[in-house]
C-alpha atoms as a PDB file:
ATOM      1  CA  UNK A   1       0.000   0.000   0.000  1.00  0.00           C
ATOM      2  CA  UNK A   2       1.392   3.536  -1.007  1.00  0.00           C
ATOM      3  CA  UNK A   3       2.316   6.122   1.395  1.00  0.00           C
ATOM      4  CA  UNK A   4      -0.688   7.924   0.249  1.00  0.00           C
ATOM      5  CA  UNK A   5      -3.229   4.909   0.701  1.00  0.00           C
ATOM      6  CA  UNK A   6      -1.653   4.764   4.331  1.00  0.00           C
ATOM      7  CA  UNK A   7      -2.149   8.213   5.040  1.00  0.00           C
ATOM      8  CA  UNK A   8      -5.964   7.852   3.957  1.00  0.00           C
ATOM      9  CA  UNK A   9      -6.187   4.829   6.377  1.00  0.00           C
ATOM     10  CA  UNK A  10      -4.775   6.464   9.335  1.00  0.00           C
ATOM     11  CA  UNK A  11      -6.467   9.554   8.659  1.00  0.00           C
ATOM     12  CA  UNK A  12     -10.073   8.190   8.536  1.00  0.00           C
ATOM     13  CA  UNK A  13      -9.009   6.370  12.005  1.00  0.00           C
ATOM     14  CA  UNK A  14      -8.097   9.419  13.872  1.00  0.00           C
ATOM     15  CA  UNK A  15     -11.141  11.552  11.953  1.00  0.00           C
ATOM     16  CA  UNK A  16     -13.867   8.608  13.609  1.00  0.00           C
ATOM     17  CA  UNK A  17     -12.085   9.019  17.337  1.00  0.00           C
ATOM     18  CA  UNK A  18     -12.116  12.558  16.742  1.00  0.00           C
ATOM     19  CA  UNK A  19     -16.072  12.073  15.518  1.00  0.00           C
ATOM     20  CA  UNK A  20     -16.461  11.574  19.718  1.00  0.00           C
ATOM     21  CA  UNK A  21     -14.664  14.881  21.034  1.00  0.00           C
ATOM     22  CA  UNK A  22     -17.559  17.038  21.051  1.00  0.00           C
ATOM     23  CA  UNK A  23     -20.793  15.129  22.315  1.00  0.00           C
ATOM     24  CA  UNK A  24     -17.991  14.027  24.743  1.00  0.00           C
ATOM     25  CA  UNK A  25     -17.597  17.877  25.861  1.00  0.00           C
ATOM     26  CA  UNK A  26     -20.864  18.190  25.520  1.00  0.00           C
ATOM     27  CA  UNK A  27     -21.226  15.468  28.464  1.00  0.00           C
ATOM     28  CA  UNK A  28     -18.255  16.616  30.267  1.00  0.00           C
ATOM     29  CA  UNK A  29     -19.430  20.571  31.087  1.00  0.00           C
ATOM     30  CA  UNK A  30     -22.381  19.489  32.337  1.00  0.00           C
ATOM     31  CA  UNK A  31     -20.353  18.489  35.496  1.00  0.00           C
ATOM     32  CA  UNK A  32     -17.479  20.549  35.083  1.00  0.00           C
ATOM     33  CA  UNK A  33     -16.383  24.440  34.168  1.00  0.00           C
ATOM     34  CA  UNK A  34     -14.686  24.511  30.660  1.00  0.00           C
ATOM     35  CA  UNK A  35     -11.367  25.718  32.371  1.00  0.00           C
ATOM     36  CA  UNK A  36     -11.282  22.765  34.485  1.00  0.00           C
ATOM     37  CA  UNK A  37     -11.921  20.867  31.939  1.00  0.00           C
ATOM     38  CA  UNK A  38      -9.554  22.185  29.429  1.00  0.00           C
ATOM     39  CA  UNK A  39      -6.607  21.473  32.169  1.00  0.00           C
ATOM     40  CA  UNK A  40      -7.195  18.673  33.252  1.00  0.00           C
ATOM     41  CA  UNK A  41      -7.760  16.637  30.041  1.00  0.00           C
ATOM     42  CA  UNK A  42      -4.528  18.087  29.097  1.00  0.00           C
ATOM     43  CA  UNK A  43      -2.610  17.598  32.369  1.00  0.00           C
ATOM     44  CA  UNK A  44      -3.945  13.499  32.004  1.00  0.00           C
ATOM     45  CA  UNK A  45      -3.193  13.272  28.558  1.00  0.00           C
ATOM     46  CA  UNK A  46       0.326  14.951  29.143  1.00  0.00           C
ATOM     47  CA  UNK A  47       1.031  12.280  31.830  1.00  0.00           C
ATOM     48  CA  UNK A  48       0.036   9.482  29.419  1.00  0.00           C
ATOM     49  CA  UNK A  49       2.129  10.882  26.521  1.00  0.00           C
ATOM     50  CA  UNK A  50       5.343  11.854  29.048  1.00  0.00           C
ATOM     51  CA  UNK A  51       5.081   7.777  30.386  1.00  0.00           C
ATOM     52  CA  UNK A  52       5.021   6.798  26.596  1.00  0.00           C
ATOM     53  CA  UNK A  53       8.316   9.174  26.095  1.00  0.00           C
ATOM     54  CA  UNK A  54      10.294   7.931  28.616  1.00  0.00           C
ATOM     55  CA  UNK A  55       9.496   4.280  28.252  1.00  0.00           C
ATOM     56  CA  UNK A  56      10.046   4.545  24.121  1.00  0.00           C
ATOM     57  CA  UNK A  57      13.322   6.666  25.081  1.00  0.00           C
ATOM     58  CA  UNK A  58      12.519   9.384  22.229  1.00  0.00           C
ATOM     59  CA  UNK A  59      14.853  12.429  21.776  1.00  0.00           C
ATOM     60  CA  UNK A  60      14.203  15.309  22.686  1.00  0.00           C
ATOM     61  CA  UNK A  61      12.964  18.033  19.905  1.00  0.00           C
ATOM     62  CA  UNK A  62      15.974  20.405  18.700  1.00  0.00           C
ATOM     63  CA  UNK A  63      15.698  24.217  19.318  1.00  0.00           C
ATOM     64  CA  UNK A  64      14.724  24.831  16.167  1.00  0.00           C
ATOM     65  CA  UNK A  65      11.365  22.136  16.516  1.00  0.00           C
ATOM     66  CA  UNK A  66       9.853  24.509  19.852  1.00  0.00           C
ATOM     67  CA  UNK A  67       8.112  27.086  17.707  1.00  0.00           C
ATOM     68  CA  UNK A  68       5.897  24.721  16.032  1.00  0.00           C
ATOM     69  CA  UNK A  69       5.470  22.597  18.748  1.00  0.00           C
ATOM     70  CA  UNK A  70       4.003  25.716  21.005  1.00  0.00           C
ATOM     71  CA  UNK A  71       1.754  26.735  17.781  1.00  0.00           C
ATOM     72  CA  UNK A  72       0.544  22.819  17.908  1.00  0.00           C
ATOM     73  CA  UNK A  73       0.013  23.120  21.510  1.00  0.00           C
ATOM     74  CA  UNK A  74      -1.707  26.619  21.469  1.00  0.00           C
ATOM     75  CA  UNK A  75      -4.270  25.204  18.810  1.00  0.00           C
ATOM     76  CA  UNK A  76      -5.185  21.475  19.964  1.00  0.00           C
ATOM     77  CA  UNK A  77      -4.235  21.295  23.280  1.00  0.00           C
ATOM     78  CA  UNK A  78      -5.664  24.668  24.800  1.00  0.00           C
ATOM     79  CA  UNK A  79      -7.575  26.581  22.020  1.00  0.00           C
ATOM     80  CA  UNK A  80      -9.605  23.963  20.533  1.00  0.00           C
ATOM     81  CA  UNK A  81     -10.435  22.706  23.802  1.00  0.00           C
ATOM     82  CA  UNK A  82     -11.574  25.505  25.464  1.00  0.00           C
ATOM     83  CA  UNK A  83     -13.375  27.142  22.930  1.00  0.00           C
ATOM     84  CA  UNK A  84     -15.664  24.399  21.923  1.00  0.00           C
ATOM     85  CA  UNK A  85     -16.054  24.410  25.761  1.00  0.00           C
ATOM     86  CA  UNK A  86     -17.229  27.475  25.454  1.00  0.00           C
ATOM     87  CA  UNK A  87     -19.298  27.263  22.888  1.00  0.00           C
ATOM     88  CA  UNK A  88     -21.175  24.484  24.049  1.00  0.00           C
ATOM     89  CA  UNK A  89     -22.281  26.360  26.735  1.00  0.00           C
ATOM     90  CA  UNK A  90     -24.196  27.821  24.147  1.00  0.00           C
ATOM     91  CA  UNK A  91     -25.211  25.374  21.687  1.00  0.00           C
ATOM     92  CA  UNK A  92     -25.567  21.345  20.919  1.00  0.00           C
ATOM     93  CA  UNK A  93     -23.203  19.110  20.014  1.00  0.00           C
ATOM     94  CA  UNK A  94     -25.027  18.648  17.063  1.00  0.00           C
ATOM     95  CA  UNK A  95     -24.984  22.094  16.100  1.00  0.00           C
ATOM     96  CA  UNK A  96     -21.397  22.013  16.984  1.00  0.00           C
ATOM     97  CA  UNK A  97     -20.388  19.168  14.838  1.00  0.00           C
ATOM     98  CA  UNK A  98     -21.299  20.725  11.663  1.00  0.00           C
ATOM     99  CA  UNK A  99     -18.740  23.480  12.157  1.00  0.00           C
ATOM    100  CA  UNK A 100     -16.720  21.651  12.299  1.00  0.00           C
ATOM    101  CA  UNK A 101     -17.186  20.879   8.058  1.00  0.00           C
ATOM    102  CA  UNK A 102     -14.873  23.695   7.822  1.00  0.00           C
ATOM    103  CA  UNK A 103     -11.845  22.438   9.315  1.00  0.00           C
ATOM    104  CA  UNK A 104     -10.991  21.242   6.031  1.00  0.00           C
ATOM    105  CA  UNK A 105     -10.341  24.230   4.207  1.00  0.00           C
ATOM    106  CA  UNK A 106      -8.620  26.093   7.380  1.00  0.00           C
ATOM    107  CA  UNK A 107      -6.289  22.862   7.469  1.00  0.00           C
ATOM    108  CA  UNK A 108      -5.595  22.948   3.690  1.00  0.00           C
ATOM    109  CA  UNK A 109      -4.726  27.173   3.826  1.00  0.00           C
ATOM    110  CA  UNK A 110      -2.435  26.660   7.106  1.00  0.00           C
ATOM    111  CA  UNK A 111      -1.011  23.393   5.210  1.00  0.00           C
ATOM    112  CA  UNK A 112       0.000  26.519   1.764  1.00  0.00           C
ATOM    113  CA  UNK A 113       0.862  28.916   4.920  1.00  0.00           C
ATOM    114  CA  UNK A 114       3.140  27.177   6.736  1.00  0.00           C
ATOM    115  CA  UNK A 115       3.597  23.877   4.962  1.00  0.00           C
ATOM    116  CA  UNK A 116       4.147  25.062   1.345  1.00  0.00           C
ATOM    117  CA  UNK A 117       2.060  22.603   0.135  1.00  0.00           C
ATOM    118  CA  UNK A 118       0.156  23.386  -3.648  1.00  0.00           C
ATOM    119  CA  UNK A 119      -2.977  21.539  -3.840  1.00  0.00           C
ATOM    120  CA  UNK A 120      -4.592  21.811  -8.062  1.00  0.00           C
ATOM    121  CA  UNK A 121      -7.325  23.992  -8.398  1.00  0.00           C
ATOM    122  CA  UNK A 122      -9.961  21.734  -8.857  1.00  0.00           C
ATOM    123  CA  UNK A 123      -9.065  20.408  -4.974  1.00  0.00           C
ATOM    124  CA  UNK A 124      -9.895  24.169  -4.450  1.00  0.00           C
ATOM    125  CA  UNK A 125     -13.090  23.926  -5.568  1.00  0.00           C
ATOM    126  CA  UNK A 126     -14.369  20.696  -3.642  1.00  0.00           C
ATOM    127  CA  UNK A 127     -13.013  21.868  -0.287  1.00  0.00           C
ATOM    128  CA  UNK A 128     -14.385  25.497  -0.734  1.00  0.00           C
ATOM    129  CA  UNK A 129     -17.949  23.641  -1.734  1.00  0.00           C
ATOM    130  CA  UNK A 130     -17.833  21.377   1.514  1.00  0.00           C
ATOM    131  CA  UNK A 131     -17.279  25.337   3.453  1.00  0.00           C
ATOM    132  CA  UNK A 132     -20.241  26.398   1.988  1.00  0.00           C
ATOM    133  CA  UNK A 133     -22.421  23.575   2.989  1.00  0.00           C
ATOM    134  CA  UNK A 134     -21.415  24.228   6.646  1.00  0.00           C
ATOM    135  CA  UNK A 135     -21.817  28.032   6.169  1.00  0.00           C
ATOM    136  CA  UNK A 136     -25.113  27.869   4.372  1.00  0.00           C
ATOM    137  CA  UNK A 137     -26.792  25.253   6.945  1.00  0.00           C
ATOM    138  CA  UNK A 138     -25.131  27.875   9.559  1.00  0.00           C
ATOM    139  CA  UNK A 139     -26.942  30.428   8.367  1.00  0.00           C
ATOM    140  CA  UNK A 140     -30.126  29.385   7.628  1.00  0.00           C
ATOM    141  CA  UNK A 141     -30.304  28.037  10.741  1.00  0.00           C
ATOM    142  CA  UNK A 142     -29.023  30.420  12.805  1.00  0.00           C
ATOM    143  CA  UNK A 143     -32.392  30.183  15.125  1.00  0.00           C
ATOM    144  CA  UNK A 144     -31.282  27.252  16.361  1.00  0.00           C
ATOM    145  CA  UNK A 145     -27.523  28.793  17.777  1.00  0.00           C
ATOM    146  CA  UNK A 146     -26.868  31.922  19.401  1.00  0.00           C
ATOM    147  CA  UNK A 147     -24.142  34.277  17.956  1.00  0.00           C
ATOM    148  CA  UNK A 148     -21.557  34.123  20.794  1.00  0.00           C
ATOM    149  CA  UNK A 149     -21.474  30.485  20.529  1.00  0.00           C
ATOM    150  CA  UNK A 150     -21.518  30.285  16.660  1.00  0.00           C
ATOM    151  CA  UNK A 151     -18.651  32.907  16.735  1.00  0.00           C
ATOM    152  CA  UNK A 152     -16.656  30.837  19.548  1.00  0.00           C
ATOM    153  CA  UNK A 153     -16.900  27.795  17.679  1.00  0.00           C
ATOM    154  CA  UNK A 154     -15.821  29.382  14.276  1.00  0.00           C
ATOM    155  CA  UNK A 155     -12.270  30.897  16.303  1.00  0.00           C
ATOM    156  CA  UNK A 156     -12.032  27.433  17.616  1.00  0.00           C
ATOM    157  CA  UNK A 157     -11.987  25.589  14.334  1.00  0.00           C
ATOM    158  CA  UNK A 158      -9.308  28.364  13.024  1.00  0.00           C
ATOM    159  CA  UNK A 159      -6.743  27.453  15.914  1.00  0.00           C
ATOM    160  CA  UNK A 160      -7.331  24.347  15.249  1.00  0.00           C
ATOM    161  CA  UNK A 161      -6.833  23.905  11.881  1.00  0.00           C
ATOM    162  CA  UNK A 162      -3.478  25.640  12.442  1.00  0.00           C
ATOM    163  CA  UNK A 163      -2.650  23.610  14.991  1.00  0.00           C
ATOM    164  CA  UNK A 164      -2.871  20.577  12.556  1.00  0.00           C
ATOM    165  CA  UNK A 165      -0.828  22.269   9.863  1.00  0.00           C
ATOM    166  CA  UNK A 166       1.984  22.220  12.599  1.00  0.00           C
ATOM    167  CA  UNK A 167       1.901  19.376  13.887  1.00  0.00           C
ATOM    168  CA  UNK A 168       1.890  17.423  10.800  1.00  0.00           C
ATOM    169  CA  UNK A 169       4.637  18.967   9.241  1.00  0.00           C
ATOM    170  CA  UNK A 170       6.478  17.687  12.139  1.00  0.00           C
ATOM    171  CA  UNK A 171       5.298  14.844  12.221  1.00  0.00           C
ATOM    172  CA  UNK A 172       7.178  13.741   9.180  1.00  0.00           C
ATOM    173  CA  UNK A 173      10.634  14.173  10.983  1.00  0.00           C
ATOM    174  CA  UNK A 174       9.321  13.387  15.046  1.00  0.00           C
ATOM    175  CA  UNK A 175       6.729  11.057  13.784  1.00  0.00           C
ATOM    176  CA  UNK A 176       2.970  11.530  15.482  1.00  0.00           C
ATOM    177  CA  UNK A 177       2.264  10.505  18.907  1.00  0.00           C
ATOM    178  CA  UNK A 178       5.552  12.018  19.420  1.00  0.00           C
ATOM    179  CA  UNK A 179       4.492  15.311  18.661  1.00  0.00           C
ATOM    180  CA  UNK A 180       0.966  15.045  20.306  1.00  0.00           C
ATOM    181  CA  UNK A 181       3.602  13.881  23.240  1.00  0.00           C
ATOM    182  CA  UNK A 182       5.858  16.647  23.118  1.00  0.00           C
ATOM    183  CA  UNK A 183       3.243  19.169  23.098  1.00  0.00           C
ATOM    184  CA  UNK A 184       1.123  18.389  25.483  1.00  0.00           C
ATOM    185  CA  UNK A 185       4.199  17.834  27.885  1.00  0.00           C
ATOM    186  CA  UNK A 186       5.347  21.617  26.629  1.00  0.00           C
ATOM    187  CA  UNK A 187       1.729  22.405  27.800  1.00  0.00           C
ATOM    188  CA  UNK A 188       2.256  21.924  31.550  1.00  0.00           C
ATOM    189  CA  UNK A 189       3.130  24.781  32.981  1.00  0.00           C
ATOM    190  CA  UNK A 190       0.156  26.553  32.309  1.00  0.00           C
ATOM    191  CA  UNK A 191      -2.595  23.560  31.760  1.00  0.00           C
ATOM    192  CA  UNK A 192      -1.152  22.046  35.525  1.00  0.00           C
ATOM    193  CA  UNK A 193      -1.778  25.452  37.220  1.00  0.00           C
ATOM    194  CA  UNK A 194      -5.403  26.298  35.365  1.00  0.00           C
ATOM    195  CA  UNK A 195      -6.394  23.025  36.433  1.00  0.00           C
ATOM    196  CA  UNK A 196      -5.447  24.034  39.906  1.00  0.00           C
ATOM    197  CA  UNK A 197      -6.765  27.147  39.565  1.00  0.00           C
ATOM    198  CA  UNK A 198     -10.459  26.496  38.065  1.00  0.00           C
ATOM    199  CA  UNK A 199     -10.482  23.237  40.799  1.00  0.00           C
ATOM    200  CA  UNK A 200     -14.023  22.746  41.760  1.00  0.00           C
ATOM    201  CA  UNK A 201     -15.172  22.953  45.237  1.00  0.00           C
ATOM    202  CA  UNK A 202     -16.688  19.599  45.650  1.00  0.00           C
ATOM    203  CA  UNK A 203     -16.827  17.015  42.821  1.00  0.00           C
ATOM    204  CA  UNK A 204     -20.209  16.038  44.486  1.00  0.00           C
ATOM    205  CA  UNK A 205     -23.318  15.939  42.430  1.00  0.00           C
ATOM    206  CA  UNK A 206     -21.212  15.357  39.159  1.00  0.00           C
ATOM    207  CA  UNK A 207     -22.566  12.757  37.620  1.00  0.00           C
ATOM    208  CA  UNK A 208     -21.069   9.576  35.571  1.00  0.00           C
ATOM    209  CA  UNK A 209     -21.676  10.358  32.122  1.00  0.00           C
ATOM    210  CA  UNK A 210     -19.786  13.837  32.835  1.00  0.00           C
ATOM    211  CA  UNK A 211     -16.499  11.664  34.236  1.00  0.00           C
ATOM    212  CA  UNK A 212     -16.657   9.166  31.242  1.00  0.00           C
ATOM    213  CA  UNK A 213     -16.802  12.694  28.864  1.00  0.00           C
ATOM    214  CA  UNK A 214     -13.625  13.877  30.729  1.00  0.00           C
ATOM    215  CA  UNK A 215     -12.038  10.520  30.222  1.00  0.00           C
ATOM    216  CA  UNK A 216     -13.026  10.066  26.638  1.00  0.00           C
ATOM    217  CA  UNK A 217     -11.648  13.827  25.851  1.00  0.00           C
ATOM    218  CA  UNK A 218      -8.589  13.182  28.201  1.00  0.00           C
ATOM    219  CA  UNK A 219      -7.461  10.253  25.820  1.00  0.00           C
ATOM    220  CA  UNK A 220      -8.470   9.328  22.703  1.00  0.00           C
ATOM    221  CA  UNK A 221      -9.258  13.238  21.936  1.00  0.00           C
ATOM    222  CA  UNK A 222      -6.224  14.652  23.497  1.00  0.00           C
ATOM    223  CA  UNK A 223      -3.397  11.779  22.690  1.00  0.00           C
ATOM    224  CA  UNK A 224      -4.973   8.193  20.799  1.00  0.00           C
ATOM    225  CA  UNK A 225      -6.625  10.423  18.251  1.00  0.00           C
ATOM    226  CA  UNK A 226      -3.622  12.080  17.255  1.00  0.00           C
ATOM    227  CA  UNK A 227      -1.451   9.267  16.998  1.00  0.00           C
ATOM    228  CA  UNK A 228      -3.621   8.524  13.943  1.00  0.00           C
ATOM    229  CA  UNK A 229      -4.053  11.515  12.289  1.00  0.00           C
ATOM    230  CA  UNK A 230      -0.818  13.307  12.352  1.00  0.00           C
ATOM    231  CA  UNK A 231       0.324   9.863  10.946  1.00  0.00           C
ATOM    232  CA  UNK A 232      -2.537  10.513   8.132  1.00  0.00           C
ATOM    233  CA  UNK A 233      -1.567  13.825   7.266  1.00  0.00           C
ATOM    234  CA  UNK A 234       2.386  13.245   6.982  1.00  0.00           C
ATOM    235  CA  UNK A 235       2.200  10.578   4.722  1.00  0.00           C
ATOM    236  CA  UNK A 236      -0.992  11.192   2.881  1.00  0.00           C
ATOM    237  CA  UNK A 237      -0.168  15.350   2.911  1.00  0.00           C
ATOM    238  CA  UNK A 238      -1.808  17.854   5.197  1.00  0.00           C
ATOM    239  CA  UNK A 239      -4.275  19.450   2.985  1.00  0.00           C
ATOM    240  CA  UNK A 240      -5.498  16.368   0.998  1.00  0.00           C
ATOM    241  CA  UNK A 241      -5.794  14.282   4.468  1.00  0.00           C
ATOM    242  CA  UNK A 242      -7.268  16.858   6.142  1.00  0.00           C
ATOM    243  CA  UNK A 243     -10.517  17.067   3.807  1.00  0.00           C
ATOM    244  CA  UNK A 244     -11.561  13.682   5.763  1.00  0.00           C
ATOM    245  CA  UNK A 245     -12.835  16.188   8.075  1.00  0.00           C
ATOM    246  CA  UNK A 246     -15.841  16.828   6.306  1.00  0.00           C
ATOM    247  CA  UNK A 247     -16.741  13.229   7.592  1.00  0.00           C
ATOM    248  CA  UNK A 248     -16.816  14.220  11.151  1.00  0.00           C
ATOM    249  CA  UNK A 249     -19.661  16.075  11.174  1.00  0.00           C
ATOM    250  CA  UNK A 250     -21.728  12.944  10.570  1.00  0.00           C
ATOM    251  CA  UNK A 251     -19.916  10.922  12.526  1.00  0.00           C
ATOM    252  CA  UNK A 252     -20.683  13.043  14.888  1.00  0.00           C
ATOM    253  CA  UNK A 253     -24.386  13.943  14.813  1.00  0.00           C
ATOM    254  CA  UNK A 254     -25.305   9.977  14.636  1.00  0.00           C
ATOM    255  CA  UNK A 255     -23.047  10.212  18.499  1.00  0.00           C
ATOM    256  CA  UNK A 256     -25.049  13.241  18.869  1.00  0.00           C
ATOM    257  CA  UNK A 257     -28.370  11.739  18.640  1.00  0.00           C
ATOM    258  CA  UNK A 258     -26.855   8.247  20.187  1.00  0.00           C
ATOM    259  CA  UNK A 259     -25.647   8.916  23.037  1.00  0.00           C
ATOM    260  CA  UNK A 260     -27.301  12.642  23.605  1.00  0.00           C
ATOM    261  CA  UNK A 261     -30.449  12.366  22.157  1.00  0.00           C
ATOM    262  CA  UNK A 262     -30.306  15.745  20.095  1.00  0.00           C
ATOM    263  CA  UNK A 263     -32.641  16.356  17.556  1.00  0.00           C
ATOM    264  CA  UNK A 264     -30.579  16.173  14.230  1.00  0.00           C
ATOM    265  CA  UNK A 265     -32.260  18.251  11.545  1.00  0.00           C
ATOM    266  CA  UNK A 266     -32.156  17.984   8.286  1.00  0.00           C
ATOM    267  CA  UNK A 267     -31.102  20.838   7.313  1.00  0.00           C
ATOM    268  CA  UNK A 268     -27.468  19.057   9.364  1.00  0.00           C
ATOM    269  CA  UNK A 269     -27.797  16.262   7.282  1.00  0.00           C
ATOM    270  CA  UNK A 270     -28.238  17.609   3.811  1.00  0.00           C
ATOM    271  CA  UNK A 271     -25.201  20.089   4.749  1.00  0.00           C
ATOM    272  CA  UNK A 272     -23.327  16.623   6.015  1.00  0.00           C
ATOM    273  CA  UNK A 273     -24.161  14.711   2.758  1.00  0.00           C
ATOM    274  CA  UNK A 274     -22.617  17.863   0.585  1.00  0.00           C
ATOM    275  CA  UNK A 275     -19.742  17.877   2.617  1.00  0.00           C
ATOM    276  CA  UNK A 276     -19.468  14.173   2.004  1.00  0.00           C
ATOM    277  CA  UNK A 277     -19.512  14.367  -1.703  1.00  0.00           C
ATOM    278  CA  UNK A 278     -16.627  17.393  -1.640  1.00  0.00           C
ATOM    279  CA  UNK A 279     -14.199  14.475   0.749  1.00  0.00           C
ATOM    280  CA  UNK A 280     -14.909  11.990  -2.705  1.00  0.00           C
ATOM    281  CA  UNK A 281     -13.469  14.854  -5.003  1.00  0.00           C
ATOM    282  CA  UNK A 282     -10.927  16.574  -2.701  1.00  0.00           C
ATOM    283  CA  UNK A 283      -9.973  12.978  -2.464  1.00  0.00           C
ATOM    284  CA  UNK A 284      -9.607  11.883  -6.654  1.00  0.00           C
ATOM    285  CA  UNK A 285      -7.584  15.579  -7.525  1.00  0.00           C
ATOM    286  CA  UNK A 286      -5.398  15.831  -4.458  1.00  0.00           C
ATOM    287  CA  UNK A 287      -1.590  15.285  -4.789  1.00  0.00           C
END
C-alpha cells in the first residue's frame, strides 16, 4: 500500500475518534467548568504521553522544533479545547459538529501557509464547496444557535486547523504521537496550574456520564486520536488528508443523537451529505 493509501487509512481512524470529542464535551461541562476541563484533560493526557516518552526513550525536539510545537500546543491542546467548551455552553453538540465541516479548508490554507504545500485547483473547488455547505446550513439556521457560541466555535476551528498544519509537518521528521507527546508535555506549565486554579469545590453531584466525557476527551481526543491523524496527514499530505474532516460532522451527529439524544435536523444532514460528496473529489484531484 502507497504512502498515500496509508495516510488515507490512518487519517479516517483518527477523523472517527475525533467524531467523539464534542458530544464528549458536551457530556463533560455538564459536570465541570470549561477551564477545568480544558486542564485537566490536558494535564492526564500529558502524563500518558510523558510515560510513553520515557518508556520509548525518544529524543528530545531540537531548538529549532519549539516554535511549532508551542503553535501545535496553542491550537489542539488549549484553544480547541476551550473554545468548543465554550461554545457548548451555548449550543448542541449537534450544532457544533457541523462546524466543524470547515476544518478542512482552514487545514488545507495553514497546510499553503506554513507547509508550502500546492494543492490543483480543482481540490480548491471541492473543499471550498464542503465550506459552503457548513456556512449555508449555519446560516439558515441560525435560530437554532446563538451568535456568541456560533462565533466561539468558528475561532475554535481556526486554531485548530493551524494547529494541525503544525503538527503534521512535524510529524514527518518526530513522527505523530511524538508530537501530540511533546506538546502536550510543553503544555504543563500553564494547563497544571489552570487546572489548579479552576479546581471545583466539591466534585459532588457530578454525575457519571460527565467523568466518562472527561475521560473520553482526556485520551483518545487529546493523545490516541492524534497518533492517527498526524500519521494521516504526513504521509498522505496535510491538505489532501485533512478534507476527511468533512466526515466528522456525521460521525458526529449519529453520536449526537446516540448517546445525547439531540434532535438532528435535516437541514445538518443535507449540509453533512454535501460535505461528504466534496471528501470523494478533494480525495480523486489531491496530490
Amino acid at each position: 500500500m502507497s504512502h498515500r493509501h496509508r495516510g488515507w487509512g490512518q487519517g479516517l481512524i483518527g477523523v472517527a475518534i475525533f467524531a467523539g470529542s464534542l458530544p464528549a464535551t458536551r457530556l463533560a461541562v455538564q459536570g465541570f467548568e470549561p477551564l477545568f476541563l480544558t486542564g485537566a484533560r490536558a494535564v492526564i493526557a500529558a502524563a500518558l504521553g510523558a510515560a510513553l516518552l520515557g518508556l520509548l526513550r525518544q529524543r528530545v525536539p531540537e531548538r529549532k522544533d519549539l516554535p511549532a510545537l508551542a503553535l501545535t500546543s496553542l491550537g489542539v491542546v488549549a484553544g480547541f479545547p476551550l473554545l468548543t467548551a465554550l461554545a457548548l455552553q451555548h449550543m448542541t453538540a449537534a450544532r457544533a459538529m457541523v462546524f466543524v465541516g470547515l476544518l478542512p479548508l482552514c487545514t488545507a490554507l495553514c497546510a499553503v501557509w506554513r507547509g508550502g504545500e500546492r494543492p490543483p485547483a480543482v481540490f480548491w473547488l471541492f473543499s471550498a464547496v464542503g465550506a459552503v455547505c457548513v456556512s449555508a446550513y449555519a446560516a439558515l439556521e441560525s435560530s437554532a444557535g446563538s451568535w456568541l457560541g456560533d462565533s466561539i466555535m468558528l475561532a475554535a476551528v481556526l486554531v485548530c486547523g493551524l494547529g494541525y498544519a503544525e503538527g503534521a509537518g512535524l510529524a514527518r521528521r518526530l513522527g505523530g504521537w511524538q508530537v501530540i507527546s511533546w506538546a502536550l508535555v510543553l503544555s504543563v506549565p500553564v494547563m497544571l496550574p489552570l487546572t489548579a486554579w479552576a479546581w471545583p469545590p466539591s466534585f459532588t453531584g457530578i454525575g457519571a456520564a460527565s467523568w466518562w466525557g472527561l475521560a473520553y476527551v482526556s485520551v483518545f481526543s487529546m493523545l490516541v486520536g492524534f497518533v492517527f491523524w498526524y500519521r494521516g496527514l504526513a504521509l498522505g499530505g496535510i491538505a489532501a488528508v485533512g478534507q476527511l474532516q468533512l466526515l466528522q460532522p456525521f460521525m458526529g451527529l449519529t453520536l449526537a443523537a446516540w448517546l445525547l439524544h439531540e434532535p438532528v435536523s435535516a437541514g445538518m444532514l443535507l449540509a453533512t451529505a454535501g460535505a461528504v460528496v466534496c471528501v470523494a473529489g478533494a480525495k480523486r484531484y489531491a496530490v
